[in-house]
C-alpha atoms as a PDB file:
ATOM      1  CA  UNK A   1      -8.115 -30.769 -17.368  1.00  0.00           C
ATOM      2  CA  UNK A   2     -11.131 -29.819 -19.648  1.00  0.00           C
ATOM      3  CA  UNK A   3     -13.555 -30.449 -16.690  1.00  0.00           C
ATOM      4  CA  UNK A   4     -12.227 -27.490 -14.861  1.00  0.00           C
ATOM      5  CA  UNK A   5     -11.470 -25.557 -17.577  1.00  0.00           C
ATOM      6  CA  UNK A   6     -15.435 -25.540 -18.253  1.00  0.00           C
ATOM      7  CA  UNK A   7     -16.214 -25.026 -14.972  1.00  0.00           C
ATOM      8  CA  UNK A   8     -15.744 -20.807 -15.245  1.00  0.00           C
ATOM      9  CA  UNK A   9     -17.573 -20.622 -18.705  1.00  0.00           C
ATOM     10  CA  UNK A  10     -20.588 -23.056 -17.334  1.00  0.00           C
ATOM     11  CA  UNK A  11     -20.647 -21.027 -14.328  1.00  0.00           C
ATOM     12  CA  UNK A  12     -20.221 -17.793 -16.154  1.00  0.00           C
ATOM     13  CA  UNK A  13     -23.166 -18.368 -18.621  1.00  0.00           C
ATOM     14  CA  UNK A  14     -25.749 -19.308 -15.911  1.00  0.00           C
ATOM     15  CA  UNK A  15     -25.080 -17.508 -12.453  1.00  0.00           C
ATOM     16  CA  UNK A  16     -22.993 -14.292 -13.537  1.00  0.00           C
ATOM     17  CA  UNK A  17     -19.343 -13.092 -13.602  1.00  0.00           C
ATOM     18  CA  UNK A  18     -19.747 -11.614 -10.320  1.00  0.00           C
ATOM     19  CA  UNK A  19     -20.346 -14.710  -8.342  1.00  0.00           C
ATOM     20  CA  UNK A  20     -18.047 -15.494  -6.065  1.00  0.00           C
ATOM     21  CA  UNK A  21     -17.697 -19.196  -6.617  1.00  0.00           C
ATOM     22  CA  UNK A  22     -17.017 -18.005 -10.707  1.00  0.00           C
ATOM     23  CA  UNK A  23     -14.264 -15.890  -9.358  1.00  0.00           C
ATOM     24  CA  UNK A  24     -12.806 -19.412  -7.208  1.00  0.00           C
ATOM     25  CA  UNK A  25     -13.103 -21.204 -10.268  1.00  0.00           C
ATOM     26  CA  UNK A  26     -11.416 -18.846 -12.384  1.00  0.00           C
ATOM     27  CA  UNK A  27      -9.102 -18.815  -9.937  1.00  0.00           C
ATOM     28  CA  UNK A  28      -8.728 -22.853  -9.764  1.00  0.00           C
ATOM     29  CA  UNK A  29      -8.691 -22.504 -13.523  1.00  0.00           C
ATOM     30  CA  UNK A  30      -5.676 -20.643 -13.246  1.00  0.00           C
ATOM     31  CA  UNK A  31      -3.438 -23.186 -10.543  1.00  0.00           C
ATOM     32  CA  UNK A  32      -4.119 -25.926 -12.643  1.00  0.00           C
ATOM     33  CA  UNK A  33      -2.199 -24.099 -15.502  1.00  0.00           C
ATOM     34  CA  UNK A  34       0.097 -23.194 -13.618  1.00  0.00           C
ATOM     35  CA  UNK A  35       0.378 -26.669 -11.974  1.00  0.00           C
ATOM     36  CA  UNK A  36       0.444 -28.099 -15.403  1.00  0.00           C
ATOM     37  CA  UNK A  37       3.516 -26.245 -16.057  1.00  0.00           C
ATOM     38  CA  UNK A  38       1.787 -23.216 -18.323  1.00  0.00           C
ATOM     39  CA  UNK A  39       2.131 -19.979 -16.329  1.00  0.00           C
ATOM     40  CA  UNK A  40       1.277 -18.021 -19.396  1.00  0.00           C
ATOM     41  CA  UNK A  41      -2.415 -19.505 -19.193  1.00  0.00           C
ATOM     42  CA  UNK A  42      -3.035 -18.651 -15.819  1.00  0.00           C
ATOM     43  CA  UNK A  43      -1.601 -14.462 -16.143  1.00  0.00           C
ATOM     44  CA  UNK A  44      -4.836 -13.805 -18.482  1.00  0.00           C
ATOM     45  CA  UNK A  45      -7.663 -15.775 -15.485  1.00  0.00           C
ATOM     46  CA  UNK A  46      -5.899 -14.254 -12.607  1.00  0.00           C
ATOM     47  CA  UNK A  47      -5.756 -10.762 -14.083  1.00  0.00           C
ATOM     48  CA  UNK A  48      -9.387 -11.512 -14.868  1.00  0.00           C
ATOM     49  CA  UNK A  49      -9.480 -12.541 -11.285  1.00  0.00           C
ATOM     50  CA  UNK A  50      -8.041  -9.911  -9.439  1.00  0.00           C
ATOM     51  CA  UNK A  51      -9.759  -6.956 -11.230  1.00  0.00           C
ATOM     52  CA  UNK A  52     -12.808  -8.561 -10.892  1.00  0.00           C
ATOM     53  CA  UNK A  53     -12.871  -9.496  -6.921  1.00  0.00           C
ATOM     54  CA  UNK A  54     -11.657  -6.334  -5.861  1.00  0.00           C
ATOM     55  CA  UNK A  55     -14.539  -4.864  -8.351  1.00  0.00           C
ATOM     56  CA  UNK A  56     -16.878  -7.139  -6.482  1.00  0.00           C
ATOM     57  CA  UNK A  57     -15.342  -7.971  -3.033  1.00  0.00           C
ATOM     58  CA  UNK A  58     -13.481  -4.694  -2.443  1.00  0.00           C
ATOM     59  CA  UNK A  59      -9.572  -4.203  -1.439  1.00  0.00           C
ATOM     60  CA  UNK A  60      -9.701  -5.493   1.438  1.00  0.00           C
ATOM     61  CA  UNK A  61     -11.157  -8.853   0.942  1.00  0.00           C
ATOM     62  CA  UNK A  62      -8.891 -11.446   1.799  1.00  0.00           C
ATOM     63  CA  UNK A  63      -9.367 -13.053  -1.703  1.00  0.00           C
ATOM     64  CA  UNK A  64      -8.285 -10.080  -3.208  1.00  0.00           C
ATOM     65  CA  UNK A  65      -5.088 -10.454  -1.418  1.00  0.00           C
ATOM     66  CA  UNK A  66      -4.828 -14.069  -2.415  1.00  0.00           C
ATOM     67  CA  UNK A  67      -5.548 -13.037  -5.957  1.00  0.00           C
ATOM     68  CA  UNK A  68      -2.663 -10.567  -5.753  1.00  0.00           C
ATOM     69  CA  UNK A  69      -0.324 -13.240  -4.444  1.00  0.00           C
ATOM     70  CA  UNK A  70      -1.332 -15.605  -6.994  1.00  0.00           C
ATOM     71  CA  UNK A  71      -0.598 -12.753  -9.907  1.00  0.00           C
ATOM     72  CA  UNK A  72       2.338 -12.050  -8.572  1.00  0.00           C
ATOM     73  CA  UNK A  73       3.676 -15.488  -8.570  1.00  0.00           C
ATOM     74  CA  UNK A  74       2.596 -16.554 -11.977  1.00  0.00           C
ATOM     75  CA  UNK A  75       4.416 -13.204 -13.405  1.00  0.00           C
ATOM     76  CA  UNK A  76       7.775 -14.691 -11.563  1.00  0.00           C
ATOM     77  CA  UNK A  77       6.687 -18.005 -13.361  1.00  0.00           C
ATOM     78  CA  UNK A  78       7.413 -16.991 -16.639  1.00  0.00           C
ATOM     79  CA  UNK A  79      10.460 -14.542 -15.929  1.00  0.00           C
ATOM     80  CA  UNK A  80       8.899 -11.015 -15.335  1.00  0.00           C
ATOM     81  CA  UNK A  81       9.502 -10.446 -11.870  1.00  0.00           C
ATOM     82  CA  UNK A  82       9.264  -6.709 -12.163  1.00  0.00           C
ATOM     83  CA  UNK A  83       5.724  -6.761 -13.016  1.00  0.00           C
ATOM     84  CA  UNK A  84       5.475  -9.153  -9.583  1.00  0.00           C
ATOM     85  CA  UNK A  85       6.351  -6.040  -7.489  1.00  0.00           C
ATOM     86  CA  UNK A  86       3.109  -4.299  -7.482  1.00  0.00           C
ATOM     87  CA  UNK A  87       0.914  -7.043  -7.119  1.00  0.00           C
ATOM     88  CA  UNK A  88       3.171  -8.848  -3.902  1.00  0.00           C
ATOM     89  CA  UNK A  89       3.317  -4.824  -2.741  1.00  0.00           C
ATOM     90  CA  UNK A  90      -0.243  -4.323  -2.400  1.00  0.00           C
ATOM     91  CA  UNK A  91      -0.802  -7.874  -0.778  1.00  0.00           C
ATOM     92  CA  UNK A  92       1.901  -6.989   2.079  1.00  0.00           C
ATOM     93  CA  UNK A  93      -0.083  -3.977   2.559  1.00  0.00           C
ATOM     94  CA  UNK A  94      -2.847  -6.494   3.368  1.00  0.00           C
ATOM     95  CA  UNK A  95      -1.061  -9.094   5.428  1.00  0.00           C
ATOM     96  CA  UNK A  96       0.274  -6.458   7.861  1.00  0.00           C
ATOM     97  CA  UNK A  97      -2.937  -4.736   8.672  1.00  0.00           C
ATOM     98  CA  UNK A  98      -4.318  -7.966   8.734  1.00  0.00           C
ATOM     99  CA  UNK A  99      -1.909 -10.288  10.532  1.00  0.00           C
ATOM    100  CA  UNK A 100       1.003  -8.588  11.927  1.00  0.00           C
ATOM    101  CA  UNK A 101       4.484  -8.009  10.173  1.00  0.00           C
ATOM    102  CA  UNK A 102       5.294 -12.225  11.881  1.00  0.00           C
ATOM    103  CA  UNK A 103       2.516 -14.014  10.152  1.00  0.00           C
ATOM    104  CA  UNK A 104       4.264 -16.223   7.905  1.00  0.00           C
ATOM    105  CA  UNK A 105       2.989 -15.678   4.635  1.00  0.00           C
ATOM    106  CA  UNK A 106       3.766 -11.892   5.864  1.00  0.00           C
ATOM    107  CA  UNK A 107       7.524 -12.911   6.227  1.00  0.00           C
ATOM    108  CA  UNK A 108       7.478 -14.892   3.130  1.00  0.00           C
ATOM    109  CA  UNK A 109       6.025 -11.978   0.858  1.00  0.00           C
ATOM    110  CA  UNK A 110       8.772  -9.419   2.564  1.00  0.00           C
ATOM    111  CA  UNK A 111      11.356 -11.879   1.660  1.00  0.00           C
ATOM    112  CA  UNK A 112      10.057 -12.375  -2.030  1.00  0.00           C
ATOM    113  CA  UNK A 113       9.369  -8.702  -2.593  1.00  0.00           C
ATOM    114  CA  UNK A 114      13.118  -8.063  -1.219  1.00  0.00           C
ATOM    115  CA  UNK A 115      14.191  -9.867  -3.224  1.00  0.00           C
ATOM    116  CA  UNK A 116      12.490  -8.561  -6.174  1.00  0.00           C
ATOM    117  CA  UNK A 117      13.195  -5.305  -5.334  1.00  0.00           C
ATOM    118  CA  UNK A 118      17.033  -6.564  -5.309  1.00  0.00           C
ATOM    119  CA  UNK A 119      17.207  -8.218  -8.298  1.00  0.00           C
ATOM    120  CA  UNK A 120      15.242  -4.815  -9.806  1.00  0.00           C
ATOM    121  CA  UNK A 121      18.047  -2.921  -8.657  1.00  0.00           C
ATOM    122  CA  UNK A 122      21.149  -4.665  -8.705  1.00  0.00           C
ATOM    123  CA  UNK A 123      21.251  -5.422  -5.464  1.00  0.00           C
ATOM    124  CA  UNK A 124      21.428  -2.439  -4.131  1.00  0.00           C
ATOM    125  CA  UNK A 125      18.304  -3.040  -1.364  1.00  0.00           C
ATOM    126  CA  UNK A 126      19.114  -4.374   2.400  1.00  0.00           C
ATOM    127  CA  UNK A 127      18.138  -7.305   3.760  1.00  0.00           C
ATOM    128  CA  UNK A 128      14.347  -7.776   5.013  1.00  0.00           C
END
């Protein structure tokens, strides 16, 4: 894995943090750890991430909304689902106004955040 994981910091030191390709390769940085089976790497880039393309790209870039996804699902990765609410909240925001409460990423994030919100709550949340 080192060749990606010098990919941000030789892209970093020569074009900029606000690149957009430094931003996709923080953000590759961050699947391979989770891929790898390290979660707890990845929170740290795709915090990075996130704050950064919606500092660059604005809300409503649809990497931004990928970025939240990806957040979201490395904080369920290591066993703090409650801090997965937010970020999977403000992507659904996203997905609706951007493909219609059937898309099915749209479904899938309603189901996960349900379930969230559930688990949050004892239960006490009807079904999607």
């Amino acid at each position: 894995m080192a060749p990606i994981r010098e990919r941000p910091e030789r892209c970093e030191g020569t074009e900029g943090e606000e690149q957009p390709e430094i931003l996709t390769a923080r953000d590759d940085l961050a699947a391979a750890h989770q891929a790898a089976g390290d979660p707890g790497l990845a929170i740290p880039l795709l915090e990075r991430t996130l704050a950064d393309r919606v500092r660059v790209l604005g809300e409503d870039h649809p990497g931004v909304m990928a970025s939240r996804i990806n957040l979201a699902g490395a904080y369920q990765a290591v066993g703090e689902p409650g801090r997965a609410i937010t970020p999977y909240a403000e992507a659904l925001i996203q997905l609706m106004r951007e493909f219609g409460t059937d898309h099915p990423l749209t479904v899938r994030v309603v189901r996960t955040l349900h379930a969230l919100l559930a688990e949050r709550d004892g239960g006490a949340h009807p079904g999607p």
